[in-house]
Protein backbone atom coordinates (compact mmCIF):
# COMPACT_ATOMS: atom_id res chain seq x y z
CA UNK A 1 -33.45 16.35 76.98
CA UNK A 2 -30.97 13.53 75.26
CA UNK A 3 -28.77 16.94 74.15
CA UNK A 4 -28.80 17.65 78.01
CA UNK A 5 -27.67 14.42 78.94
CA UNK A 6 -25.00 14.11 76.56
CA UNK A 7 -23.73 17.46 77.57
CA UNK A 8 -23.60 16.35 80.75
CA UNK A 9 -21.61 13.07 80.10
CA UNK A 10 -19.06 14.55 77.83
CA UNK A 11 -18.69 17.52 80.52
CA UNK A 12 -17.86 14.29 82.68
CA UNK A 13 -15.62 13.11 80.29
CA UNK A 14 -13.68 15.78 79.73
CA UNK A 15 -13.07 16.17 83.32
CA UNK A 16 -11.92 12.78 83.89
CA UNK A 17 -9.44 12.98 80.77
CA UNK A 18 -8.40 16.62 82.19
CA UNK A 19 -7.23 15.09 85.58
CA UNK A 20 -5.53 11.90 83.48
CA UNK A 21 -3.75 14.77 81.04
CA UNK A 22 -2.60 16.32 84.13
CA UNK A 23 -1.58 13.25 85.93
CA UNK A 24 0.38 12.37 82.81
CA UNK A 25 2.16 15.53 82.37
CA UNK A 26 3.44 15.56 85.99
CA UNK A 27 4.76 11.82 85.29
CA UNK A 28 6.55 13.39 82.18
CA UNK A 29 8.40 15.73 83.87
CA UNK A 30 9.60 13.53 87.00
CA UNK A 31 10.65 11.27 83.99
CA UNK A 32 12.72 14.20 82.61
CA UNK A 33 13.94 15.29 85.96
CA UNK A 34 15.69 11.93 86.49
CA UNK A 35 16.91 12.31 83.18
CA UNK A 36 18.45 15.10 84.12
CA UNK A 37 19.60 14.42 87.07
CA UNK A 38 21.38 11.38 85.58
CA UNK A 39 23.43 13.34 83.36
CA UNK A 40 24.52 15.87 85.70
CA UNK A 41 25.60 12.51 87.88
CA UNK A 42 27.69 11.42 84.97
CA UNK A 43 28.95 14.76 84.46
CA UNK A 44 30.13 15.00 87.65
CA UNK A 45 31.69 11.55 87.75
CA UNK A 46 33.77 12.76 83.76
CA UNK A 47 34.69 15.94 85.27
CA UNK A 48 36.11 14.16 88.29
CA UNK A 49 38.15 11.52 86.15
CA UNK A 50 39.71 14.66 84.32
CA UNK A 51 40.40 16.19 87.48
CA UNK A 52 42.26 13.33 88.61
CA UNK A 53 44.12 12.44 85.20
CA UNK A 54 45.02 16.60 85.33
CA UNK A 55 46.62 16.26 88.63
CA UNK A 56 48.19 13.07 87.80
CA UNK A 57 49.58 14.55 84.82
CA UNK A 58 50.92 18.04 86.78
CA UNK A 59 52.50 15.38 89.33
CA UNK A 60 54.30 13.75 86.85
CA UNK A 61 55.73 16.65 84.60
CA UNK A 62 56.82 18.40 88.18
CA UNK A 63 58.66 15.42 89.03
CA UNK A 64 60.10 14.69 85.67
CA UNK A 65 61.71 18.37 86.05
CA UNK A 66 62.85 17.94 90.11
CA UNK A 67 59.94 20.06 90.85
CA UNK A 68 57.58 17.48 92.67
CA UNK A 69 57.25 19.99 96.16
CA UNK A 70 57.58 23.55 94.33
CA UNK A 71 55.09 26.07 94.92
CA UNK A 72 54.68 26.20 90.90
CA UNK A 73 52.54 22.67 91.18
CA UNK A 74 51.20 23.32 94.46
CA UNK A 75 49.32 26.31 92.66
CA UNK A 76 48.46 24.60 89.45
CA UNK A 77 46.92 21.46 91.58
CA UNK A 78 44.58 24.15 93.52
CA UNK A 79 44.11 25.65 89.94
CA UNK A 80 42.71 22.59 89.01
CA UNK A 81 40.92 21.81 92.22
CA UNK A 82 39.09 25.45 91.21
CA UNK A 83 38.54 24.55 88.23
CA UNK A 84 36.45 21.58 89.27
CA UNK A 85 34.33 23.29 92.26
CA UNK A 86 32.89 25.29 89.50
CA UNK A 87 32.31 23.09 87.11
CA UNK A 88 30.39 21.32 90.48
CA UNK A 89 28.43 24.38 90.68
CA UNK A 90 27.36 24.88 87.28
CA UNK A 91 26.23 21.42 86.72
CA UNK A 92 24.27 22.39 90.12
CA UNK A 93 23.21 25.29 88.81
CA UNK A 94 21.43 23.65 85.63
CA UNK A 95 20.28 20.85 87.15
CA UNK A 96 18.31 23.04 89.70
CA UNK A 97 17.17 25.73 86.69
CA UNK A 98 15.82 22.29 85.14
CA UNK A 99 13.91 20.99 88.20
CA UNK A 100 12.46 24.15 88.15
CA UNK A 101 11.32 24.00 84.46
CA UNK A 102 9.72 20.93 85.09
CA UNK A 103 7.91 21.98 88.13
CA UNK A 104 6.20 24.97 86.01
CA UNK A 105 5.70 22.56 83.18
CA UNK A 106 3.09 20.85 85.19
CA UNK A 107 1.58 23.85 86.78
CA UNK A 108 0.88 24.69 83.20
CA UNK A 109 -0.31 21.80 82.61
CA UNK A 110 -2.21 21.41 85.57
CA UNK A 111 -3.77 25.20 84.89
CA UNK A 112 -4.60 23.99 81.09
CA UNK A 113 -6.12 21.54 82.44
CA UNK A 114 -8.43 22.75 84.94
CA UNK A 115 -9.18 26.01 82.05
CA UNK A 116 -10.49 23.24 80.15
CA UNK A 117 -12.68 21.46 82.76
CA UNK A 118 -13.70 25.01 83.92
CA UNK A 119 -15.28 25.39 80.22
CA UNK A 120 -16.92 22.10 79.91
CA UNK A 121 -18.85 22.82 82.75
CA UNK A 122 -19.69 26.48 81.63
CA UNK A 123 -20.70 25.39 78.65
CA UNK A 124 -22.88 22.57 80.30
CA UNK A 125 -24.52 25.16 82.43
CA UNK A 126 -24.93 27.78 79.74
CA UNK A 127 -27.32 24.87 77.84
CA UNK A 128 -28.95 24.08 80.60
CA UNK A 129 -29.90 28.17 81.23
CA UNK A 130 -30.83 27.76 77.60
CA UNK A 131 -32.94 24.75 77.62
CA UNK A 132 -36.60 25.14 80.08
CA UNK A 133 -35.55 21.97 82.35
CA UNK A 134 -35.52 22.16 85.95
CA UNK A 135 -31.89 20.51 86.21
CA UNK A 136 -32.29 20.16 90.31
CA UNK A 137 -35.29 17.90 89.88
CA UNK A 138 -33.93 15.63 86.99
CA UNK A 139 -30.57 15.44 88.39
CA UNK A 140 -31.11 15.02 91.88
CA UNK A 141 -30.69 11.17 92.03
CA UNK A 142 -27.88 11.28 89.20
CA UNK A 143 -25.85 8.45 90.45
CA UNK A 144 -29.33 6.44 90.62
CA UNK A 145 -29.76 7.26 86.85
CA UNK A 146 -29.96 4.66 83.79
CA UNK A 147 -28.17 7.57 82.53
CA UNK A 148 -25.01 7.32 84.57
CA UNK A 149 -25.18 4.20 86.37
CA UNK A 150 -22.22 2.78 83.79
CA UNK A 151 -20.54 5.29 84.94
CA UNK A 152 -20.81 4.54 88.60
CA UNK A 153 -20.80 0.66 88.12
CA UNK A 154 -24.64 0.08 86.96
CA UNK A 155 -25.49 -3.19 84.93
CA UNK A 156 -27.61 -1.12 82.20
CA UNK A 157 -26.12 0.29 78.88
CA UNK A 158 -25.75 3.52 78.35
CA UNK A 159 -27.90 4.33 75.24
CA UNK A 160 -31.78 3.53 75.50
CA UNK A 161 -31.67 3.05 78.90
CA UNK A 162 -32.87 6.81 79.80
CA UNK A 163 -36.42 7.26 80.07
């Protein structure tokens, strides 16, 4: 009967530190997502700077050579301008793949998780079809148990206080 009840509270247990696991592992990944998304911001904000020094630069050599309207630097500025859109969409690109990392991350998690709640409780109920106790009528008033009531806010410890 006391290997019942202890089954029962570590089945409870593990529940309650499956859901925190899971709760935890979600809160990782936002973390990492931000993370993420910061760099991509800041890689953004470099690639822009070069963009601009790169034009700068082209603007400078055209004019240096009495070429400041040719068609020559018109075309390297839109090479440039190119250049940078796909940079853009790359850092897009990754920063979306990594979202979506995450995102499974925590379904696996999550999936671990419940697997391992999911096996408490099968292995609560395969001791109780092993043990001759009629689990309906002992359990019925669980929350109204010695047993649990620290659980559920009772005054009474937990050990000796089932009869």
């Amino acid at each position: 009967m006391v290997a019942t009840a202890i089954a029962a509270v570590g089945t409870l247990f593990s529940i309650s530190q499956s859901r925190k696991a899971a709760k935890a592992g979600a809160a990782a990944a936002d973390k990492q997502q931000k993370q993420q998304e910061l760099r991509a911001a800041r890689s953004r904000r470099q690639a822009f700077r070069e963009l601009q020094i790169s034009r700068s630069r082209a603007k400078a050599s055209a004019a240096a050579m009495g070429a400041g309207g040719s068609s020559a630097l018109a075309g390297g500025l839109a090479s440039l301008s190119s250049q940078y859109g796909s940079a853009l969409g790359y850092s897009g690109a990754m920063t979306g793949l990594s979202r979506e990392i995450s995102e499974l991350g925590v379904r696996q998690q999550t999936a671990l998780s419940k697997a391992r709640m999911g096996s408490a409780i099968a292995g609560f109920g395969m001791q109780a079809a092993g043990s001759n106790v009629d689990f309906g009528e002992k359990f019925s008033g669980l929350g109204e148990s010695a047993l649990f009531n620290p659980l559920f806010g009772g005054k009474k410890g937990l050990i000796g206080s089932y009869v």
